[in-house]
Protein backbone atom coordinates (compact mmCIF):
# COMPACT_ATOMS: atom_id res chain seq x y z
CA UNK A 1 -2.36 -48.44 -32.87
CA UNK A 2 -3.38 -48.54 -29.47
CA UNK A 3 -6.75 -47.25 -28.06
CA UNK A 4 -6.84 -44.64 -25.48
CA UNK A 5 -6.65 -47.38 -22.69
CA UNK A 6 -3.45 -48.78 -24.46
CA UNK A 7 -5.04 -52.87 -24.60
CA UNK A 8 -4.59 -54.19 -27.85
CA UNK A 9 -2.85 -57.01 -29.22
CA UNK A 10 -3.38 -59.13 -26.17
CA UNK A 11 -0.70 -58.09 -24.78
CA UNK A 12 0.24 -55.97 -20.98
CA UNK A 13 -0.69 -52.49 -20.92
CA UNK A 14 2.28 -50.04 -20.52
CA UNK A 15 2.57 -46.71 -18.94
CA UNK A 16 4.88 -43.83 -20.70
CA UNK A 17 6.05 -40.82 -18.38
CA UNK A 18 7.41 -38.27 -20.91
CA UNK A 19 8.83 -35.02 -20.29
CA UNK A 20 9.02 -32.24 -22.71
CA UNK A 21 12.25 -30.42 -22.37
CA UNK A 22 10.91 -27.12 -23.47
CA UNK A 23 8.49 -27.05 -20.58
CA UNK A 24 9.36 -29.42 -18.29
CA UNK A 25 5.64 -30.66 -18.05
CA UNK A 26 5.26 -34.61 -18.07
CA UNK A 27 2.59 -36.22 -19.68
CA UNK A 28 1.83 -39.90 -19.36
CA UNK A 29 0.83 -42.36 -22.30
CA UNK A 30 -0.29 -45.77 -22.27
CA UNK A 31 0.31 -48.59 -25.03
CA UNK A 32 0.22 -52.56 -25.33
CA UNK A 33 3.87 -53.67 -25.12
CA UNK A 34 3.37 -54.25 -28.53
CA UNK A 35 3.57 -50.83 -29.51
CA UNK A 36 5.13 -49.25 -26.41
CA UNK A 37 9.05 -49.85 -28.04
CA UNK A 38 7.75 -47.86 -31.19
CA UNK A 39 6.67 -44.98 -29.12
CA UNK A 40 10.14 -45.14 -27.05
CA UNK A 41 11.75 -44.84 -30.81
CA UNK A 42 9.65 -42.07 -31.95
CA UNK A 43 10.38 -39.67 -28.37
CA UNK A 44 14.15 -40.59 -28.93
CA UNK A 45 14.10 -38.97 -32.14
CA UNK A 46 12.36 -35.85 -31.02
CA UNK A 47 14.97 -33.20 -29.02
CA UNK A 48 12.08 -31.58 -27.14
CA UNK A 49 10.87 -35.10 -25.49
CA UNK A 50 12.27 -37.72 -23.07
CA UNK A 51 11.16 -40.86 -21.94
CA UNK A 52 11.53 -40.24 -18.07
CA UNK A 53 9.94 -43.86 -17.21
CA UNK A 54 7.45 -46.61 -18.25
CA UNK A 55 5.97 -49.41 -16.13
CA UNK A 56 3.89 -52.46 -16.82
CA UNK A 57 0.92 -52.33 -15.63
CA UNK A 58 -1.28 -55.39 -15.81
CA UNK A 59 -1.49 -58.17 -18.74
């Protein structure tokens, strides 16, 4: 996957807001575009996270 800085692939870096329904805390992620849509897949699948936003960044 994706390094901490989310560049890999040679693709645009991509920032993930989640928010985790049991706490209401949001954490932020960041992934190539290349791996960003599995990551969107894997928090729809989990009831205590949402995806609350994700931005392109640079790339």
């Amino acid at each position: 996957m994706c390094d901490h800085s989310g560049e890999c692939s040679n693709g645009a870096t991509c920032q993930l807001v989640l928010r985790n329904d049991r706490t209401g805390l949001e954490t932020v992620e960041y992934y190539c575009a290349a791996h960003l849509l599995l990551r969107v897949w894997e928090v729809e699948q989990d009831e205590a996270l949402e995806a609350v936003g994700a931005t392109r960044l640079h790339g």
